[in-house]
Protein backbone atom coordinates (compact mmCIF):
# COMPACT_ATOMS: atom_id res chain seq x y z
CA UNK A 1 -15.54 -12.81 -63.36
CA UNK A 2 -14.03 -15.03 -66.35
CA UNK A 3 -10.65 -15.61 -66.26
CA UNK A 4 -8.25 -14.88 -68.73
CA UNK A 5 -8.40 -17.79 -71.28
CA UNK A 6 -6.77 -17.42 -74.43
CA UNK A 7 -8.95 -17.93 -77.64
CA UNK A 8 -8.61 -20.32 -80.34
CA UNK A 9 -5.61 -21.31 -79.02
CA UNK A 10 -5.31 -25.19 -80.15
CA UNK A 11 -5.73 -24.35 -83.72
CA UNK A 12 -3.44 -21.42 -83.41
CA UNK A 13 -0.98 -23.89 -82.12
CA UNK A 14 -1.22 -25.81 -84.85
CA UNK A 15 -1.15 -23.61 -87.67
CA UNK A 16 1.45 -21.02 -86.02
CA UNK A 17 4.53 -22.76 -88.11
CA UNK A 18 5.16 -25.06 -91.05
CA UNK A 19 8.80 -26.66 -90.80
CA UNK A 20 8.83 -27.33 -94.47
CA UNK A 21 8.92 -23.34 -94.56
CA UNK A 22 12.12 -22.44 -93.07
CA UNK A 23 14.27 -23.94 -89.67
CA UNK A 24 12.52 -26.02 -87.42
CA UNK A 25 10.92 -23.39 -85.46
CA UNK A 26 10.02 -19.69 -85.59
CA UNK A 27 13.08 -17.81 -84.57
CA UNK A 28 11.93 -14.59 -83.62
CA UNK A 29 7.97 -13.91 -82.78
CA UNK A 30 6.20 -10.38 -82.65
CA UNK A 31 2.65 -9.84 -80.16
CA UNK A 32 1.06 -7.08 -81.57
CA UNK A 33 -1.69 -7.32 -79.04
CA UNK A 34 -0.17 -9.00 -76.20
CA UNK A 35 -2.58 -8.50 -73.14
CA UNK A 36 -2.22 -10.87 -70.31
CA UNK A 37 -0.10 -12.86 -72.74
CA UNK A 38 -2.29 -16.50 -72.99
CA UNK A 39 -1.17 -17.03 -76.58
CA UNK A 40 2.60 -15.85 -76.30
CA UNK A 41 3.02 -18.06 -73.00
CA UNK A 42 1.64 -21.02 -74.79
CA UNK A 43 3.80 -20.08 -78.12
CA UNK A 44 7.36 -19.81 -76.04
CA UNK A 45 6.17 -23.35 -74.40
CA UNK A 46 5.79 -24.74 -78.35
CA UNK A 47 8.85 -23.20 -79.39
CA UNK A 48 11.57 -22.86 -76.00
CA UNK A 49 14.30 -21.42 -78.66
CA UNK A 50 11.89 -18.36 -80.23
CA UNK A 51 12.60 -14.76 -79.26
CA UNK A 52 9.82 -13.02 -78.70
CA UNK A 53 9.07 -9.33 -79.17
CA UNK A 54 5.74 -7.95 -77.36
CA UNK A 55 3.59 -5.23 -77.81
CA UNK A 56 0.50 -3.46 -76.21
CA UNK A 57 -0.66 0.12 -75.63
CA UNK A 58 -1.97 -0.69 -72.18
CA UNK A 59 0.41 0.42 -69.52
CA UNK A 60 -1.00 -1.88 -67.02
CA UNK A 61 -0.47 -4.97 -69.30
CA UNK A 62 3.48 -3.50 -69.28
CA UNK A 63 3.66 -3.18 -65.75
CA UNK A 64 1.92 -6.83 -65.06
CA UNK A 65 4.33 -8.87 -67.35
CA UNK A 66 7.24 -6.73 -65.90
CA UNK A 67 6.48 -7.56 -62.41
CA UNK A 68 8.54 -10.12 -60.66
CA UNK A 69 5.76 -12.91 -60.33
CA UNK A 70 4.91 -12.61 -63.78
CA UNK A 71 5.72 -15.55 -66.15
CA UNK A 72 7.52 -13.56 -68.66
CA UNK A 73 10.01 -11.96 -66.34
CA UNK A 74 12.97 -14.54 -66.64
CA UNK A 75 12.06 -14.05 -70.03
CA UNK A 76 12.81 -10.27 -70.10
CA UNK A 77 15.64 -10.43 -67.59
CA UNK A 78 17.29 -12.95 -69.79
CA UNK A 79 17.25 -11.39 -73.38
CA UNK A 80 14.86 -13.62 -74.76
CA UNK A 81 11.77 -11.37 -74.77
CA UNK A 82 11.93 -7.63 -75.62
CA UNK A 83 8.58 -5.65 -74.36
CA UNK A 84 7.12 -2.32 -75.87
CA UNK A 85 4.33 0.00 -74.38
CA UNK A 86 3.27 0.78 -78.42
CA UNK A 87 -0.06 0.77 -80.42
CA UNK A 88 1.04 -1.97 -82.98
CA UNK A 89 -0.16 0.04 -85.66
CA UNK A 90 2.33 2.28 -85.25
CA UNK A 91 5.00 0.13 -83.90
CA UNK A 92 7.34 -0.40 -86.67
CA UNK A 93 7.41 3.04 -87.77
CA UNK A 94 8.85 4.13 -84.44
CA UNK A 95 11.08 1.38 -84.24
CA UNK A 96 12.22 0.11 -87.62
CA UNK A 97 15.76 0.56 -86.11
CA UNK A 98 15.67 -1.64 -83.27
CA UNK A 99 13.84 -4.75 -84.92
CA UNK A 100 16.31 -4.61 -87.53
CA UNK A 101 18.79 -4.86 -85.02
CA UNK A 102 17.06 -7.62 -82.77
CA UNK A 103 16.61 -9.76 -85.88
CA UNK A 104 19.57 -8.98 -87.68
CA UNK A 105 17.56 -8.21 -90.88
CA UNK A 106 15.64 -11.87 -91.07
CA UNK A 107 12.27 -10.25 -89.42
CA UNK A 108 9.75 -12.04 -87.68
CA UNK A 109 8.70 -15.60 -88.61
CA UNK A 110 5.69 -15.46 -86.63
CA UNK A 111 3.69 -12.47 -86.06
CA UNK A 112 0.34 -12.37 -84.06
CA UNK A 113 -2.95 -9.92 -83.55
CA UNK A 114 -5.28 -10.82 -81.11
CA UNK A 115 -7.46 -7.87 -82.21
CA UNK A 116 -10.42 -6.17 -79.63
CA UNK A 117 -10.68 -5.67 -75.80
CA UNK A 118 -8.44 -8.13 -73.49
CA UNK A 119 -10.56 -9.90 -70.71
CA UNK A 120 -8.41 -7.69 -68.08
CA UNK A 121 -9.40 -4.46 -69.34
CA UNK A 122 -13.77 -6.09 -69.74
CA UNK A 123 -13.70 -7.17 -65.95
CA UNK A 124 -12.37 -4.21 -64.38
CA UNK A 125 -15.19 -1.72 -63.81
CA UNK A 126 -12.72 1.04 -64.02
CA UNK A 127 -12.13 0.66 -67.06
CA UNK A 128 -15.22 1.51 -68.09
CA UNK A 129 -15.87 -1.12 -71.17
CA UNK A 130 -18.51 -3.27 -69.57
CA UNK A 131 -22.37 -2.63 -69.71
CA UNK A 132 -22.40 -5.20 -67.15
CA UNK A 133 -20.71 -3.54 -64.15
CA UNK A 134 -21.12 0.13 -63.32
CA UNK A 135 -17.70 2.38 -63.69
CA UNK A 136 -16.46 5.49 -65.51
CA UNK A 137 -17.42 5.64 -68.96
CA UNK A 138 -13.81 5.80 -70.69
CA UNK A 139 -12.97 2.75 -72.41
CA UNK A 140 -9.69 3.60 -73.31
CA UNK A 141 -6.89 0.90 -74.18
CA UNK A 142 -4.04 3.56 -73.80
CA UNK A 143 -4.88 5.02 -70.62
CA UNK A 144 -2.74 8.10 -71.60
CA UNK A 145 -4.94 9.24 -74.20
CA UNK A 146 -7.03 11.78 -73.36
CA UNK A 147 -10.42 11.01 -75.48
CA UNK A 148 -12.87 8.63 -73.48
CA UNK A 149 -16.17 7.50 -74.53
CA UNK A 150 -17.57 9.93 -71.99
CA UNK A 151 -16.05 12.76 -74.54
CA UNK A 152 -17.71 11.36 -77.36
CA UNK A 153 -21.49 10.57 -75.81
CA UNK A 154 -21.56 14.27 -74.22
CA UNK A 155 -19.72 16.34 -77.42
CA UNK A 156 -20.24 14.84 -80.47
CA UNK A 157 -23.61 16.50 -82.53
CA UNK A 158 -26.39 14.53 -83.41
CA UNK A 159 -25.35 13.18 -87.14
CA UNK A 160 -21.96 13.04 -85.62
CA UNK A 161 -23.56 10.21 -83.41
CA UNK A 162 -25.58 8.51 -85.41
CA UNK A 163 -22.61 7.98 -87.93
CA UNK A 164 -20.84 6.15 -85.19
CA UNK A 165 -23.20 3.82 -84.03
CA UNK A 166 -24.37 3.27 -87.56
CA UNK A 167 -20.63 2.88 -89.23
CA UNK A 168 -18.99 1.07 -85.92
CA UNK A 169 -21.98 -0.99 -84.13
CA UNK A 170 -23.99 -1.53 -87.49
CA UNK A 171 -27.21 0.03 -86.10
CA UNK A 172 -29.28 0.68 -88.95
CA UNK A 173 -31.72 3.36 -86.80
CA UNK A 174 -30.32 4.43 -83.66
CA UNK A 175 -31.98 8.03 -83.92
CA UNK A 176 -34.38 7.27 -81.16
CA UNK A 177 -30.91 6.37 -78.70
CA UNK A 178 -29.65 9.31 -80.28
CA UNK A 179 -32.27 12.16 -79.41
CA UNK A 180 -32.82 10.83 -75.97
CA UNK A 181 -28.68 10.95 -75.21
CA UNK A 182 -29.19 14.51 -76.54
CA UNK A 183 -31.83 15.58 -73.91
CA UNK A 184 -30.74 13.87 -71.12
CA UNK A 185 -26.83 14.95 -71.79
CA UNK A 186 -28.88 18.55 -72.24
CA UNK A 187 -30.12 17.86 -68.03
CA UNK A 188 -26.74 16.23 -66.66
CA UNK A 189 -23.74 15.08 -68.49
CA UNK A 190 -23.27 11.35 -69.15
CA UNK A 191 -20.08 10.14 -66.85
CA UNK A 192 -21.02 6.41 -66.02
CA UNK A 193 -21.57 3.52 -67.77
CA UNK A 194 -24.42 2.34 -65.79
CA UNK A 195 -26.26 5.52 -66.93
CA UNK A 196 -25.82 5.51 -70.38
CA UNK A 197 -26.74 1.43 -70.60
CA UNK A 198 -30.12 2.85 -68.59
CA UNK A 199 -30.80 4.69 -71.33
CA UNK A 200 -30.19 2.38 -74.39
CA UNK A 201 -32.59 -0.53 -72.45
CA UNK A 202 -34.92 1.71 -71.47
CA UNK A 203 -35.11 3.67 -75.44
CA UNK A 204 -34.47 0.54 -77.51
CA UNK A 205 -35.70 -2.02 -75.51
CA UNK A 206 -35.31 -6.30 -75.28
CA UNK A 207 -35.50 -6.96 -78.88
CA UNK A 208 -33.86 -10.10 -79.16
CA UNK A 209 -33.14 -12.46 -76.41
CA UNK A 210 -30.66 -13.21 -74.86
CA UNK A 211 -28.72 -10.20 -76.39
CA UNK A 212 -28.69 -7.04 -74.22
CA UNK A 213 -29.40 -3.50 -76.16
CA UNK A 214 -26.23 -1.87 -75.40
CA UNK A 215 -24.45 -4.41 -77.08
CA UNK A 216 -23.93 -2.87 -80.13
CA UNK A 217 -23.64 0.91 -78.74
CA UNK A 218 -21.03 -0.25 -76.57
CA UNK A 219 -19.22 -1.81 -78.96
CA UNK A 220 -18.94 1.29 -81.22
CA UNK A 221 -17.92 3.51 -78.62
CA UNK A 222 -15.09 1.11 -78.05
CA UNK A 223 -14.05 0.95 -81.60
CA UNK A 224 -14.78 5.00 -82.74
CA UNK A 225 -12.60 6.04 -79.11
CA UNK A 226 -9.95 3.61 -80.06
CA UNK A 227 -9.24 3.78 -83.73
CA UNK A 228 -9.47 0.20 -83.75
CA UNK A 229 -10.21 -0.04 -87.20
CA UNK A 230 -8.72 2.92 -88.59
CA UNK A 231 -5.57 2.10 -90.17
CA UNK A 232 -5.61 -1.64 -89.61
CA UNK A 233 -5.67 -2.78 -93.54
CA UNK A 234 -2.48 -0.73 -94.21
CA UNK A 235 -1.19 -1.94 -90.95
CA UNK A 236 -1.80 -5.51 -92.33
CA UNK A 237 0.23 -4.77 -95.15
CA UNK A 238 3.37 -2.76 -93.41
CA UNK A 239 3.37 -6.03 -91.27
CA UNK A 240 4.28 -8.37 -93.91
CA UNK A 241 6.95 -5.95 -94.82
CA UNK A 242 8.80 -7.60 -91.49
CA UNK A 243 7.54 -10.89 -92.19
CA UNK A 244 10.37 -13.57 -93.20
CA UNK A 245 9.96 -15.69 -96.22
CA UNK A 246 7.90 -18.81 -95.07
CA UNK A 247 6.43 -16.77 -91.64
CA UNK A 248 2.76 -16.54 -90.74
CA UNK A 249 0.94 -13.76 -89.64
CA UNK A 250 -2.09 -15.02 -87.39
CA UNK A 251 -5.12 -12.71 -86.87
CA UNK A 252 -7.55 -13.51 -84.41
CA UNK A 253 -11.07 -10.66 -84.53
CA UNK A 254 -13.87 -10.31 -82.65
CA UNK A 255 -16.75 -8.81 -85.62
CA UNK A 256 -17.59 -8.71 -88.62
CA UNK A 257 -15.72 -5.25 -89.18
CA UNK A 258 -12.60 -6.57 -88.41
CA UNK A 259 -12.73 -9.86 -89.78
CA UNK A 260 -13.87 -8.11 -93.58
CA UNK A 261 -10.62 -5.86 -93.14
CA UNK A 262 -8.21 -8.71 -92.39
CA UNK A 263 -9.75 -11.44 -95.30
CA UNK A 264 -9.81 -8.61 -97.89
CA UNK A 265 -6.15 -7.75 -96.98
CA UNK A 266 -5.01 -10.89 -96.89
CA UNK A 267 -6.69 -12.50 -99.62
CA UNK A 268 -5.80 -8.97 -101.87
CA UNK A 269 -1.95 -9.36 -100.98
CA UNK A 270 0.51 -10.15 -103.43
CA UNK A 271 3.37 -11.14 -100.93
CA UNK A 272 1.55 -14.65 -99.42
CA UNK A 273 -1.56 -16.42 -99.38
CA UNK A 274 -4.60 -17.39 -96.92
CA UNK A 275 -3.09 -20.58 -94.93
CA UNK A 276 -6.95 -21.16 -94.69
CA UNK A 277 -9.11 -20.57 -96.72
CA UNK A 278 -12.57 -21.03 -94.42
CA UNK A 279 -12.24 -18.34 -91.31
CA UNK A 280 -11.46 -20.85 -88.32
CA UNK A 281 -14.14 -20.37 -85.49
CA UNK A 282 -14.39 -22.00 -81.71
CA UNK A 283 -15.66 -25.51 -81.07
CA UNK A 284 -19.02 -25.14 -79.07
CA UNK A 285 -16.93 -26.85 -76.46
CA UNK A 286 -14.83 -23.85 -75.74
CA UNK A 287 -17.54 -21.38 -76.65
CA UNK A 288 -19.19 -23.38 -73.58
CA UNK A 289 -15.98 -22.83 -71.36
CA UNK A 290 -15.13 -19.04 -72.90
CA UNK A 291 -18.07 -17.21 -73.92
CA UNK A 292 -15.79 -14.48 -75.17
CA UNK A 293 -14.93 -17.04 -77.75
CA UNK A 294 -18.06 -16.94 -79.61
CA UNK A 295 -17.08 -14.38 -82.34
CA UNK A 296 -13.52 -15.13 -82.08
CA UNK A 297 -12.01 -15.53 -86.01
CA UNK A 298 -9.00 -16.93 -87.15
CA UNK A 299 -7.28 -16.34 -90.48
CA UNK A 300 -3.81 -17.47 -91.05
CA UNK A 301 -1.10 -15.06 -94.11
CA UNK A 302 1.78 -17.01 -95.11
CA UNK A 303 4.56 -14.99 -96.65
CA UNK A 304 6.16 -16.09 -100.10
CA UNK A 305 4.68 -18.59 -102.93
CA UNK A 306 2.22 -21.67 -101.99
CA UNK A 307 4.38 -25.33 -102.38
């Protein structure tokens, strides 16, 4: 099992805050995607007089960094950190109120997405994300939603399915996957992910090394159960709505998808500019230590005119 390292952090560091901007350091921080919190530890460390509010739809992440041995719980106890069980996409919408109160009108000055699945939520079996390890096929970030990936594989019709692993895992011909999920679904209903991976390797076959089948299928069930990439453009936008003069909006992705949304947003916006211009990637050095890291992207919206 890999440990929960966060990605890309050194340059993230680095970029999160110009002084020539605004006051010395961020004042008030939003975590859109806060997980096991790697990047938000390591930002309160940088900046010990930033506020920090967090966010995630995973109510296991909520009850983990409300626990008493968690490193955010002085944090919480103490004012300084203000945690949400909310999809960030939806976030300021419900609560346009409160972070006007919390920030007194000056919004955030550094705002972060750490888009995709958390390394929590790929180990656990349970969870049912992970081709690797046998479990329940759900994949679902907000456990209280009802729609799981098993849902999708055993209801959806055939163009229904071959529109999602086409649109979401960029599988120019998955018919063949497609018409033998049909008959076997037609035998016995698919309800583990060890089954359905079975079926992709066994249908598609070792193509290229190194890179297992169900990669790609996997990753599209992830994306079509979560609405990962619905929405997230116009979310972009309603973000720099809360954005003070001078802040930074980081955006970490994990594909191609993701990454095309958040450079034609940012680069399209008429409120900031790209930080940087060439999409920050991982040194092989910490692709070696984090393999998760591989596909990691950073791009980097300041708010207001360039100086």
């Amino acid at each position: 099992m890999i440990s929960h390292i966060p990605v890309l952090l050194e340059p993230l560091l680095a970029l999160s805050w110009d002084p020539a901007q605004g006051p010395s350091q961020p004042r008030w921080y939003f975590d859109g995607t806060f997980g096991r919190g790697g990047h938000c530890k390591a930002l309160m460390e940088k900046y010990p007089q930033m506020k920090v509010v967090a966010v995630d739809r995973d109510q296991e992440a909520i009850n983990w960094a409300r626990s008493s041995d968690s490193p955010f719980f002085q944090a919480l106890q103490s004012g300084r950190m203000f945690l949400f069980k909310s999809n960030f996409k939806d976030f300021f919408s419900r609560y346009e109120e409160k972070i006007q109160a919390l920030t007194q009108g000056q919004g955030f000055d550094l705002m972060l997405l750490d888009l995709g699945v958390s390394s929590p939520q790929l180990d656990q079996a349970a969870r049912g994300f992970s081709f690797y390890q046998d479990g329940p096929l759900d994949m679902r970030m907000d456990q209280d939603q009802q729609f799981t990936a098993a849902d999708l594989i055993n209801h959806f019709d055939e163009e229904e399915l071959i529109e999602v692993f086409q649109e979401f895992g960029e599988i120019r011909r998955p018919h063949r996957v497609v018409k033998a999920l049909l008959e076997q679904r037609g035998v016995k209903p698919f309800l583990r992910t060890g089954e359905l991976a079975a079926l992709i390797e066994k249908t598609e076959g070792w193509r290229a090394k190194g890179r297992n089948p169900s990669t790609r299928y996997f990753l599209a069930l992830r994306l079509k159960v979560n609405q990962e990439l619905e929405g997230l453009g116009s979310c972009l936008e309603e973000m720099t709505e809360f954005l003070a003069e001078g802040g930074r909006l980081m955006v970490i992705s994990f594909h191609s998808l993701e990454d095309r949304i958040v450079k034609t947003s940012f680069k399209q916006s008429p409120k900031g500019f790209l930080v940087n211009k060439k999409v920050i990637q991982a040194p092989w050095s910490e692709q070696k230590q984090n393999p998760r890291a591989r596909s990691a992207k950073l791009r980097v919206f300041q708010k207001g005119e360039k100086r």
